[in-house]
PDB file of N, CA and C in Angstrom:
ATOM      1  N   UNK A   1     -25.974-269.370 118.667  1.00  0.00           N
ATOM      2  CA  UNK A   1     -26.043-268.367 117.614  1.00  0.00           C
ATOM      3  C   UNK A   1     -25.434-267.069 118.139  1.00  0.00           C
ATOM      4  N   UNK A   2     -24.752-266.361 117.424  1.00  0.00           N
ATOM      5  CA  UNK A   2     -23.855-265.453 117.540  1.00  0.00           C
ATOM      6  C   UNK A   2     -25.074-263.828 116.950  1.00  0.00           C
ATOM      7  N   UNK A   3     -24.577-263.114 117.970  1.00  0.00           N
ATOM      8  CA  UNK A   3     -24.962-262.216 117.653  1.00  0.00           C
ATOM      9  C   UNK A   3     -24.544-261.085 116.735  1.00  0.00           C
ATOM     10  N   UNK A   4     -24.482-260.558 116.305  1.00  0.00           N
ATOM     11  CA  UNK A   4     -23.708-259.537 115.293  1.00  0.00           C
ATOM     12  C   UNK A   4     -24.556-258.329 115.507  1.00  0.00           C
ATOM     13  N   UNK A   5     -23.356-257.206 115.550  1.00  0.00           N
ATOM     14  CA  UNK A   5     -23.474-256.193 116.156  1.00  0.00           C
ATOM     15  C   UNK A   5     -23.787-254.744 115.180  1.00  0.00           C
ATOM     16  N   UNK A   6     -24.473-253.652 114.445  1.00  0.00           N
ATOM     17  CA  UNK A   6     -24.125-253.147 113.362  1.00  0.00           C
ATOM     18  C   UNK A   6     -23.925-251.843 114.908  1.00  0.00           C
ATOM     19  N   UNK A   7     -22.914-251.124 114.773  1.00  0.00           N
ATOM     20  CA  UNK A   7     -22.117-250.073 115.370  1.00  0.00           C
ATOM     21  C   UNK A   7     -22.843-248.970 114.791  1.00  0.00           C
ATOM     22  N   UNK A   8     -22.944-247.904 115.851  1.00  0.00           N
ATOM     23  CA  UNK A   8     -23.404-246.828 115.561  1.00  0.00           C
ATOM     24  C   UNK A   8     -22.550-245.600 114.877  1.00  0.00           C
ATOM     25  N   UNK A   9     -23.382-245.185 113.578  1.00  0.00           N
ATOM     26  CA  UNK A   9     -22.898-244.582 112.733  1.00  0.00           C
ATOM     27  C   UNK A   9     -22.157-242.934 113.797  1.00  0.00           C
ATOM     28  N   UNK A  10     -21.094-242.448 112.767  1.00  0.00           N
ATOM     29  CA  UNK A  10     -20.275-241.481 113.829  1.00  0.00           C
ATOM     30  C   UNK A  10     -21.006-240.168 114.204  1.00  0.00           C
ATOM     31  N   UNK A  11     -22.298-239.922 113.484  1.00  0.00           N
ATOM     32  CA  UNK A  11     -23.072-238.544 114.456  1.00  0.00           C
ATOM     33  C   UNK A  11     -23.734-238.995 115.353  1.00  0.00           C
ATOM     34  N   UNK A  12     -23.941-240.112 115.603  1.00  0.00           N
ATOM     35  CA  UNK A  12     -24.540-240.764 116.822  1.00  0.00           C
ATOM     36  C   UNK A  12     -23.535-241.260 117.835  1.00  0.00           C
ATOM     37  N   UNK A  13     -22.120-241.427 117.464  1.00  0.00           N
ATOM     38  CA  UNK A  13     -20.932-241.122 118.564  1.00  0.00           C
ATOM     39  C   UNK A  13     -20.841-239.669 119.481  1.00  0.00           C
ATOM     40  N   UNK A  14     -21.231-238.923 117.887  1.00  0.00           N
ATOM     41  CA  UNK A  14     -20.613-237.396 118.437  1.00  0.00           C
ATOM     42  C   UNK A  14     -21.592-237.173 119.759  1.00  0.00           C
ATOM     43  N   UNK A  15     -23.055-237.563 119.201  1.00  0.00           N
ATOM     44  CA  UNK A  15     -23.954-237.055 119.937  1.00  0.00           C
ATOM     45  C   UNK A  15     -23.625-237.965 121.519  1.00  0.00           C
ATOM     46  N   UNK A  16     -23.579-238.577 121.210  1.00  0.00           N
ATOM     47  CA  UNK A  16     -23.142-239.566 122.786  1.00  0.00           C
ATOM     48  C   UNK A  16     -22.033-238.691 123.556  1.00  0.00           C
ATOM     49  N   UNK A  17     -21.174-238.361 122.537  1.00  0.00           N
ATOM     50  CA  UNK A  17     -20.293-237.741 123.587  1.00  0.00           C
ATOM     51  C   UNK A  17     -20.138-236.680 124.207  1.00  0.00           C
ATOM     52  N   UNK A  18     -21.461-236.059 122.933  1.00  0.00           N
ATOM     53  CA  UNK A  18     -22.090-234.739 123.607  1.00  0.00           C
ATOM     54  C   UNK A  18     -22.938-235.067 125.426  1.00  0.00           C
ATOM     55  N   UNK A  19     -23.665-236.326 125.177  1.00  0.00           N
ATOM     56  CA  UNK A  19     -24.257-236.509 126.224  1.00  0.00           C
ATOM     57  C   UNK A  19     -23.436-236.658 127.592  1.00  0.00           C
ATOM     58  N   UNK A  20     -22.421-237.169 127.554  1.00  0.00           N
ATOM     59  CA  UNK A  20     -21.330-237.557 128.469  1.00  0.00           C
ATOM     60  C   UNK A  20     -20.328-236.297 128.604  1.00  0.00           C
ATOM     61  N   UNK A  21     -20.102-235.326 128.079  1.00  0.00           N
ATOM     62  CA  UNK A  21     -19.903-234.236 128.694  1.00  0.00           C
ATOM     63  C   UNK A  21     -20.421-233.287 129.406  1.00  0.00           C
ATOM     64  N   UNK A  22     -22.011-233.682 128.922  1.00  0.00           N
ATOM     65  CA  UNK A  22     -22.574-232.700 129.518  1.00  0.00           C
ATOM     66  C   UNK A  22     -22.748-232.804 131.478  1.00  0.00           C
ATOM     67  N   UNK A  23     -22.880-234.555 131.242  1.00  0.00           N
ATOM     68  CA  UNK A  23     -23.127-234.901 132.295  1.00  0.00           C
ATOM     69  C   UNK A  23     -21.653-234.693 133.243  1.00  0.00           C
ATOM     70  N   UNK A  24     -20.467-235.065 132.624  1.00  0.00           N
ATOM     71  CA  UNK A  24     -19.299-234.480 133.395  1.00  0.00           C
ATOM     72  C   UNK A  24     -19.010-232.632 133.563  1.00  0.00           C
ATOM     73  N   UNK A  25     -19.452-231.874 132.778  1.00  0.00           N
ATOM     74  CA  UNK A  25     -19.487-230.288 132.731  1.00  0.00           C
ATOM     75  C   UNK A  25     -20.295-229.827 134.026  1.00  0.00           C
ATOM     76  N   UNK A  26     -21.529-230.858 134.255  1.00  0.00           N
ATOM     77  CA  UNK A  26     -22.217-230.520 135.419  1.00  0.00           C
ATOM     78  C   UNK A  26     -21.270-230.022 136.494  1.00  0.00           C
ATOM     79  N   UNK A  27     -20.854-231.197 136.636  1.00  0.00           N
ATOM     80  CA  UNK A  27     -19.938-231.321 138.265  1.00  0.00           C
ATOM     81  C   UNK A  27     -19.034-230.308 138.308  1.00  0.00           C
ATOM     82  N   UNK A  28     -17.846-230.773 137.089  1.00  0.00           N
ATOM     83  CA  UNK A  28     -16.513-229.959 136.092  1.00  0.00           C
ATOM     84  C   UNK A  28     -16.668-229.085 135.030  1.00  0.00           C
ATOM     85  N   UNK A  29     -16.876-227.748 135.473  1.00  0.00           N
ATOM     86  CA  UNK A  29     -17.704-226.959 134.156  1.00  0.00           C
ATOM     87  C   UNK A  29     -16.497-226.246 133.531  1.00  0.00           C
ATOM     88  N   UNK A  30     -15.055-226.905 134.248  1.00  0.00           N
ATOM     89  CA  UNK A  30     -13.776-225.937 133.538  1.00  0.00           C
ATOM     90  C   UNK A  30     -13.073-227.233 132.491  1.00  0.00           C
ATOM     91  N   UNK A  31     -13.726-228.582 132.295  1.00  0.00           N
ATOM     92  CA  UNK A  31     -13.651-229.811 132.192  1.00  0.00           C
ATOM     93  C   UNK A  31     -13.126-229.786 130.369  1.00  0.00           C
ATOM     94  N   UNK A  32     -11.738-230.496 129.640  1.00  0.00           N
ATOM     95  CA  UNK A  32     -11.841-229.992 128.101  1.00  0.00           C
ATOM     96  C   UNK A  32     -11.772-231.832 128.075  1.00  0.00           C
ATOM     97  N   UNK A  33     -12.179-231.843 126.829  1.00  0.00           N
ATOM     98  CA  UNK A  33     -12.616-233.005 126.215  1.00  0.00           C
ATOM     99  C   UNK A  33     -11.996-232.921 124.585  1.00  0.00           C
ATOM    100  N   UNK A  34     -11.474-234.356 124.130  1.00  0.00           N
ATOM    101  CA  UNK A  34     -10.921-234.585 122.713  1.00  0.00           C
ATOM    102  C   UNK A  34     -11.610-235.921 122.649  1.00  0.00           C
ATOM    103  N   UNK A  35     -12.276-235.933 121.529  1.00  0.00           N
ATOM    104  CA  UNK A  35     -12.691-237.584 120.965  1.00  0.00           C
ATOM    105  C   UNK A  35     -11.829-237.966 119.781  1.00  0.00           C
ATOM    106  N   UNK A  36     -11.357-239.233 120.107  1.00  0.00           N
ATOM    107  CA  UNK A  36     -10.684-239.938 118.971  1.00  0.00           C
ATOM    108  C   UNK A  36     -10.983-241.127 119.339  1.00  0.00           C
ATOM    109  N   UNK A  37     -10.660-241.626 118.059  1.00  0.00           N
ATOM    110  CA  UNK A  37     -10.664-242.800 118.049  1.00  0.00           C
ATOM    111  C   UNK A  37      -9.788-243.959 118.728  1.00  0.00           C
ATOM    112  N   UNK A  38     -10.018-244.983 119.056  1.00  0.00           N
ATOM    113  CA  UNK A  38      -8.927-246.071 119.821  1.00  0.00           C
ATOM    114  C   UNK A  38      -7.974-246.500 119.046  1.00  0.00           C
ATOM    115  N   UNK A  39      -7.057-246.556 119.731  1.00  0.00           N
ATOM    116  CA  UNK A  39      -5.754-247.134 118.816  1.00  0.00           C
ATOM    117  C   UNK A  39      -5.970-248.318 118.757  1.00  0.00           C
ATOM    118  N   UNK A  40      -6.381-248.856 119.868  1.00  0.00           N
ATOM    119  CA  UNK A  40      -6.330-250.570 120.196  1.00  0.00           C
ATOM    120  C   UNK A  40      -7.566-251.047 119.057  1.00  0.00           C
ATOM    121  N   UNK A  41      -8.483-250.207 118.775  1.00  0.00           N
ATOM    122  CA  UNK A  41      -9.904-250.901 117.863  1.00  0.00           C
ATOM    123  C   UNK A  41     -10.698-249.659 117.223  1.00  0.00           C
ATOM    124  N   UNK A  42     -10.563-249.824 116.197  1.00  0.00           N
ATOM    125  CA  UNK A  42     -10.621-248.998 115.174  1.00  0.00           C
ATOM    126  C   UNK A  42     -12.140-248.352 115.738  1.00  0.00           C
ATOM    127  N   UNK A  43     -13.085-249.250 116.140  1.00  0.00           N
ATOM    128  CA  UNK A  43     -14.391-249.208 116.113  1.00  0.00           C
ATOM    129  C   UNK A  43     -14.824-248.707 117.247  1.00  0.00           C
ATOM    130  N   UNK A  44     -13.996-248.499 118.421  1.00  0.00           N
ATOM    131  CA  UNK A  44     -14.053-248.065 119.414  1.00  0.00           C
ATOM    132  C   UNK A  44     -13.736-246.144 119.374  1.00  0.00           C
ATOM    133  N   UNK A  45     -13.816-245.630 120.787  1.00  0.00           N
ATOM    134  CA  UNK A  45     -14.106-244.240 120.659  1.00  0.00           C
ATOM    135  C   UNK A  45     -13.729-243.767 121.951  1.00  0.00           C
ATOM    136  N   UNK A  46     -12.773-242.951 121.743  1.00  0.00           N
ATOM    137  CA  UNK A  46     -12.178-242.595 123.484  1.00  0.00           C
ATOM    138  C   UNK A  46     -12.574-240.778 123.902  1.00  0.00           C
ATOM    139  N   UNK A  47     -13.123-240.793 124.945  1.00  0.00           N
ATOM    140  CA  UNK A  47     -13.232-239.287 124.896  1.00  0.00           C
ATOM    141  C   UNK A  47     -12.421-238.973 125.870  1.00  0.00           C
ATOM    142  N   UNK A  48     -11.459-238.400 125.515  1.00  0.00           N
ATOM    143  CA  UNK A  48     -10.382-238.515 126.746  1.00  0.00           C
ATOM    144  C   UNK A  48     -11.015-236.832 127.523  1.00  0.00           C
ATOM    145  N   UNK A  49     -10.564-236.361 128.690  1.00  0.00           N
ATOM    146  CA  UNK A  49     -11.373-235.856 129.850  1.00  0.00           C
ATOM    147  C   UNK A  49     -10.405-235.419 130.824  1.00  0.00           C
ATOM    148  N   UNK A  50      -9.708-234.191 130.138  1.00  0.00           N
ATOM    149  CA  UNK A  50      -8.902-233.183 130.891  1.00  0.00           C
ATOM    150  C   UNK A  50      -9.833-232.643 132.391  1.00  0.00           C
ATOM    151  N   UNK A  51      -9.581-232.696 133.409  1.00  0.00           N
ATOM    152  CA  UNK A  51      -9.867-232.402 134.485  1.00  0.00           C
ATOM    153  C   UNK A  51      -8.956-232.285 135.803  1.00  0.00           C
ATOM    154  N   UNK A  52      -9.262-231.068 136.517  1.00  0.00           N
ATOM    155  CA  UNK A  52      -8.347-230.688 137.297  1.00  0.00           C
ATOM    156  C   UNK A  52      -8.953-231.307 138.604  1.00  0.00           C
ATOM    157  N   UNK A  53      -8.391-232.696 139.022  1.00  0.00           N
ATOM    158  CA  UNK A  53      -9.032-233.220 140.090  1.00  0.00           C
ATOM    159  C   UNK A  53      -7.522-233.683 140.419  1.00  0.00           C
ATOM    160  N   UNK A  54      -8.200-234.272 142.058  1.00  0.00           N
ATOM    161  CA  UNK A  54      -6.692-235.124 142.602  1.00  0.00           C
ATOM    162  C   UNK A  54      -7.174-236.595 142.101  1.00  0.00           C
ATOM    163  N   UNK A  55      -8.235-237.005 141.949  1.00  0.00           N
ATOM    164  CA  UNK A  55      -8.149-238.519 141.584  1.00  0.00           C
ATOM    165  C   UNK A  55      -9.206-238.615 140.407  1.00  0.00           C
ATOM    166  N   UNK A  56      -8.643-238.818 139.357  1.00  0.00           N
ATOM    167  CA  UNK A  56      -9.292-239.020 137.917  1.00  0.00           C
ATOM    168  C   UNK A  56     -10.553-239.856 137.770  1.00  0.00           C
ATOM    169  N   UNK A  57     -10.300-240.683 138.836  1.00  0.00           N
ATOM    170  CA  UNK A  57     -11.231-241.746 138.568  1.00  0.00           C
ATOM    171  C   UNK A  57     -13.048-241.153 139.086  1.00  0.00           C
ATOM    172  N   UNK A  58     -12.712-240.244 140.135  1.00  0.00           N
ATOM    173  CA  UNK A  58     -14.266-239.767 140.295  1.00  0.00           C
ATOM    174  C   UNK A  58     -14.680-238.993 138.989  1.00  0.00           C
ATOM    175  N   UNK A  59     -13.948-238.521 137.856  1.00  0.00           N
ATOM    176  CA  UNK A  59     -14.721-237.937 137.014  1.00  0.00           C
ATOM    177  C   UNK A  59     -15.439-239.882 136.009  1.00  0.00           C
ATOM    178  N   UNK A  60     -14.787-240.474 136.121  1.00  0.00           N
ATOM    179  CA  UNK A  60     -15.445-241.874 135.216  1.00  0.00           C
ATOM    180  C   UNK A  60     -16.785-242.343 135.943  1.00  0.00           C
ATOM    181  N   UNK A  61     -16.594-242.184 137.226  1.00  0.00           N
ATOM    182  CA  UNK A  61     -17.551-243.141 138.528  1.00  0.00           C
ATOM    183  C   UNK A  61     -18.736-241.900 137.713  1.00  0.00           C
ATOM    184  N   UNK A  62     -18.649-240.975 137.692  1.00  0.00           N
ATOM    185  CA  UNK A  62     -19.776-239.975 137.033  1.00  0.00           C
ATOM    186  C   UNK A  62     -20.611-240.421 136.104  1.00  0.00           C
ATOM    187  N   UNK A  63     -20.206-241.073 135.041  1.00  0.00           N
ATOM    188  CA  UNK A  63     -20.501-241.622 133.615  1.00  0.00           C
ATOM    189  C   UNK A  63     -20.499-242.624 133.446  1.00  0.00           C
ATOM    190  N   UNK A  64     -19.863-243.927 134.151  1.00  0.00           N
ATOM    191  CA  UNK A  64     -19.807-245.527 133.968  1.00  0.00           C
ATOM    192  C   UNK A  64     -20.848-245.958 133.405  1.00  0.00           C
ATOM    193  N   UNK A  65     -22.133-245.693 134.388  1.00  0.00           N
ATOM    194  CA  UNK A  65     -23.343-246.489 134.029  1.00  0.00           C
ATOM    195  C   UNK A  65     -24.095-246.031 132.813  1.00  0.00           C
ATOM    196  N   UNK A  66     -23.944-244.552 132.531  1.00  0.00           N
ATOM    197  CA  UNK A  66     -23.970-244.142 130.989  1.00  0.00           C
ATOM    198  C   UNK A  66     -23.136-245.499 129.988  1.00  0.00           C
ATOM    199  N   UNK A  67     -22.223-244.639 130.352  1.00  0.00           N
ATOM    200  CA  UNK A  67     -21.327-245.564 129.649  1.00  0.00           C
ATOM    201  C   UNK A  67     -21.525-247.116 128.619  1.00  0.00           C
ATOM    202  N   UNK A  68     -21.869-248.060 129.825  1.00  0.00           N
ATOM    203  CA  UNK A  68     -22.483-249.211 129.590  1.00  0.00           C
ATOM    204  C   UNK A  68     -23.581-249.236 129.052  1.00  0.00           C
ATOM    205  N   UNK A  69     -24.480-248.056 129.516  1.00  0.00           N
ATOM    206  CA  UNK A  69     -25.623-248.673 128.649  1.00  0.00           C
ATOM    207  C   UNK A  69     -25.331-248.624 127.100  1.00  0.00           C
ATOM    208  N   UNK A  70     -24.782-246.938 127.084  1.00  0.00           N
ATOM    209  CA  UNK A  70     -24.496-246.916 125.351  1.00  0.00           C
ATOM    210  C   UNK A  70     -23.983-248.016 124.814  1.00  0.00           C
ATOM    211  N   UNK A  71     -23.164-249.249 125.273  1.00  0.00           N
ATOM    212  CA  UNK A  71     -22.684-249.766 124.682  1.00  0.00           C
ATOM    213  C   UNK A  71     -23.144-250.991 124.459  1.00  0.00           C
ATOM    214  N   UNK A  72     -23.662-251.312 125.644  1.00  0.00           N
ATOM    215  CA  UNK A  72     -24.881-252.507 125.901  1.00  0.00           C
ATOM    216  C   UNK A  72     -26.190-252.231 124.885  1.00  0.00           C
ATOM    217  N   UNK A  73     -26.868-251.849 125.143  1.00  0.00           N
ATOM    218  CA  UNK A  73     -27.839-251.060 124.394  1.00  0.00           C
ATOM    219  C   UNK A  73     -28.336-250.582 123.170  1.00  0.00           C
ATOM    220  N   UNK A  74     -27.230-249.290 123.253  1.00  0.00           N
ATOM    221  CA  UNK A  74     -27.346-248.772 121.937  1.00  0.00           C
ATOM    222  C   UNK A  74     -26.079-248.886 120.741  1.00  0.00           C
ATOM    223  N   UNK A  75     -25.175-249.805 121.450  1.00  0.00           N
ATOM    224  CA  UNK A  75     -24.360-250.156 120.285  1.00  0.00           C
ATOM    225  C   UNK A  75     -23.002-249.132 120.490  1.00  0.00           C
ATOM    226  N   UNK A  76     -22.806-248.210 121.227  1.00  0.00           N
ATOM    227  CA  UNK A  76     -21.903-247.100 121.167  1.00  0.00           C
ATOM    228  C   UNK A  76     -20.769-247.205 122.040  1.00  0.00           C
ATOM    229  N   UNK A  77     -19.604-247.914 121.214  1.00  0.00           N
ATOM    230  CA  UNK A  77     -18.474-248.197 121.899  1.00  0.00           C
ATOM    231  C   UNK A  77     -17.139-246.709 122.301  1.00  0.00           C
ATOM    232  N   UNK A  78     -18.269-246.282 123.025  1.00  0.00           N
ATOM    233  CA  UNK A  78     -17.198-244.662 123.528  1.00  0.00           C
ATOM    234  C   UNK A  78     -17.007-245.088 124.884  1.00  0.00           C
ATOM    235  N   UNK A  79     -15.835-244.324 125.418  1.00  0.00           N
ATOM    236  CA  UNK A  79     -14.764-244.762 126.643  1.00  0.00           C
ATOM    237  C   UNK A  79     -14.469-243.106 127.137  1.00  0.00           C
ATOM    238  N   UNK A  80     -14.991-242.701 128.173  1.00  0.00           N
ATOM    239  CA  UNK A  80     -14.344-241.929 129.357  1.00  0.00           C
ATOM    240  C   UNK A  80     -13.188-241.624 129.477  1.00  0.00           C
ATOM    241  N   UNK A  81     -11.694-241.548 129.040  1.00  0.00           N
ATOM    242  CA  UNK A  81     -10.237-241.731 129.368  1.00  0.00           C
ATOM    243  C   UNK A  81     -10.363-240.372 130.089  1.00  0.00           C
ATOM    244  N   UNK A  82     -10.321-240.233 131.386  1.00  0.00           N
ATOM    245  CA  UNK A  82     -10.099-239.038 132.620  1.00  0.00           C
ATOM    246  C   UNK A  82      -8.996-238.751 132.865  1.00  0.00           C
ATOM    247  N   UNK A  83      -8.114-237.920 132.428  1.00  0.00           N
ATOM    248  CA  UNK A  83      -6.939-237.067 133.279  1.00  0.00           C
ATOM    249  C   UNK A  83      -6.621-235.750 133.876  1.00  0.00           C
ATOM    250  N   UNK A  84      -6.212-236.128 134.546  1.00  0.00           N
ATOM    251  CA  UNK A  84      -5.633-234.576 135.660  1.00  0.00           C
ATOM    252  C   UNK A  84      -5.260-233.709 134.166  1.00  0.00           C
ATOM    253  N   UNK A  85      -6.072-232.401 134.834  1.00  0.00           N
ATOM    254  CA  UNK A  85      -5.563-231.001 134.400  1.00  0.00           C
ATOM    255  C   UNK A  85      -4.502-230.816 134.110  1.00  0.00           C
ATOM    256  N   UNK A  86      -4.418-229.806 132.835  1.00  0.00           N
ATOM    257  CA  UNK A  86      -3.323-229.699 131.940  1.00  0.00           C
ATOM    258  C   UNK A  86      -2.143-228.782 133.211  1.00  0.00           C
ATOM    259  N   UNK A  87      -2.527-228.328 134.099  1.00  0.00           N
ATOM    260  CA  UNK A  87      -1.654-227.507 134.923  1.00  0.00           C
ATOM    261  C   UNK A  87      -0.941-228.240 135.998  1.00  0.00           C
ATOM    262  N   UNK A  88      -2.276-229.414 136.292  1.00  0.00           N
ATOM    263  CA  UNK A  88      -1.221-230.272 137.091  1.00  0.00           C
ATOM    264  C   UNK A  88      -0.598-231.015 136.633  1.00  0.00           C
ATOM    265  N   UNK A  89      -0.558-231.284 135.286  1.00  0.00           N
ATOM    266  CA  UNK A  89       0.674-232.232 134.624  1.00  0.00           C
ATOM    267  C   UNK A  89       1.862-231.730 134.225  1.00  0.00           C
ATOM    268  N   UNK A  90       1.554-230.318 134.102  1.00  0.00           N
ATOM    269  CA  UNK A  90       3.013-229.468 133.700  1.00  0.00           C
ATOM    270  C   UNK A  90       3.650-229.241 134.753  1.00  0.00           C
ATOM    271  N   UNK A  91       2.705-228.913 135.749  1.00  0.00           N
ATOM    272  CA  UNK A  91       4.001-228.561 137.370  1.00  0.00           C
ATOM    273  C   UNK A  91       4.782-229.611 137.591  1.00  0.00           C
ATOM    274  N   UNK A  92       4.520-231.016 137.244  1.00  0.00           N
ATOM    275  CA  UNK A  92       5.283-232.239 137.628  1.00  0.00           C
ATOM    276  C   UNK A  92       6.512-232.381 136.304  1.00  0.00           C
ATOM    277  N   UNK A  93       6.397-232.236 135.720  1.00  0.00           N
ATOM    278  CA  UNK A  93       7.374-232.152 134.779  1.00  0.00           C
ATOM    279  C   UNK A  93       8.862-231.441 135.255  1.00  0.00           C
ATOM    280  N   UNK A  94       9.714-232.163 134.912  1.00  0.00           N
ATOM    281  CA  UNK A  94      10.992-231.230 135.028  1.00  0.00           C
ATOM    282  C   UNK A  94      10.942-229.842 134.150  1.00  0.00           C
ATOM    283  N   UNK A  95      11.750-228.881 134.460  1.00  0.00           N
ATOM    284  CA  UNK A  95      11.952-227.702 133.745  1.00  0.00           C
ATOM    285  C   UNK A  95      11.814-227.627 132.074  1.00  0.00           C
ATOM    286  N   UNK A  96      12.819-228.666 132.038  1.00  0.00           N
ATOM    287  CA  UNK A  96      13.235-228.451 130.736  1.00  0.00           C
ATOM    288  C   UNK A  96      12.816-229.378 129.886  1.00  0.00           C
ATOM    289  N   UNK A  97      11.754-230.350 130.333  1.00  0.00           N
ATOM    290  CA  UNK A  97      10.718-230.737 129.682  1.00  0.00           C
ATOM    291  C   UNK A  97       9.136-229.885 129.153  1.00  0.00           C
ATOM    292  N   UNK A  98       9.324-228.793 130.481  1.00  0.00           N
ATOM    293  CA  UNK A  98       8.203-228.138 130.109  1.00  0.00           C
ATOM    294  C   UNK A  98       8.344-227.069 128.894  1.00  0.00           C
ATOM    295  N   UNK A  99       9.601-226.362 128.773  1.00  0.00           N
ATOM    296  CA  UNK A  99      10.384-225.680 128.254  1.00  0.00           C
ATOM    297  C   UNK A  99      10.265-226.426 126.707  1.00  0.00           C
ATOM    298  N   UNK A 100      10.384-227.126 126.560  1.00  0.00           N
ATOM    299  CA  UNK A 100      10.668-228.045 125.652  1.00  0.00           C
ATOM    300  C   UNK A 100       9.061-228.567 124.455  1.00  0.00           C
ATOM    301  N   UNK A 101       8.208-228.519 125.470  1.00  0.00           N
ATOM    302  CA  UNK A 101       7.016-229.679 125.253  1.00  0.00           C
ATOM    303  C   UNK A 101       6.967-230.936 125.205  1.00  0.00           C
TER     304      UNK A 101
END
């Protein structure tokens, strides 16, 4: 027998993702955050996670086990997406890409 899943309605996303920033703001309190939705699954929820680190991945190792439970648990298919700071992505850019946008 198959289980079937009813997904948590979207102020109970927001609030999740309130929870998962807060817990990344701890560490990263200069930390910006955008929630959207997944391209890959409509039903899914990405909080993507501007941060000025050298390796992205310690801001996720922060939140994983959050993570899972919300989704295990309480039904709340939101996702961590961590990237380097908006300053270190522009210094790598050529000139006239930055120039450009």
């Amino acid at each position: 027998m198959t289980e079937q899943w009813t997904w948590a309605p979207y102020q109970r996303v927001r609030e999740a993702a309130e929870e998962l920033k807060g817990l990344i703001r701890a560490r990263y309190p200069d930390a910006e955050f955008r929630l959207t939705r997944s391209a890959d699954d409509r039903r899914s929820w990405n909080l993507w996670t501007m941060v000025n680190v050298e390796d992205p991945d310690e801001v996720g190792n922060l939140v994983i086990d959050r993570e899972i439970d919300m989704l295990v648990e309480e039904h709340i298919p939101i996702h961590v997406i961590p990237t380097r700071g908006r300053e270190r992505f522009t210094r790598r850019l050529p000139e006239a890409v930055r120039r450009t946008g």
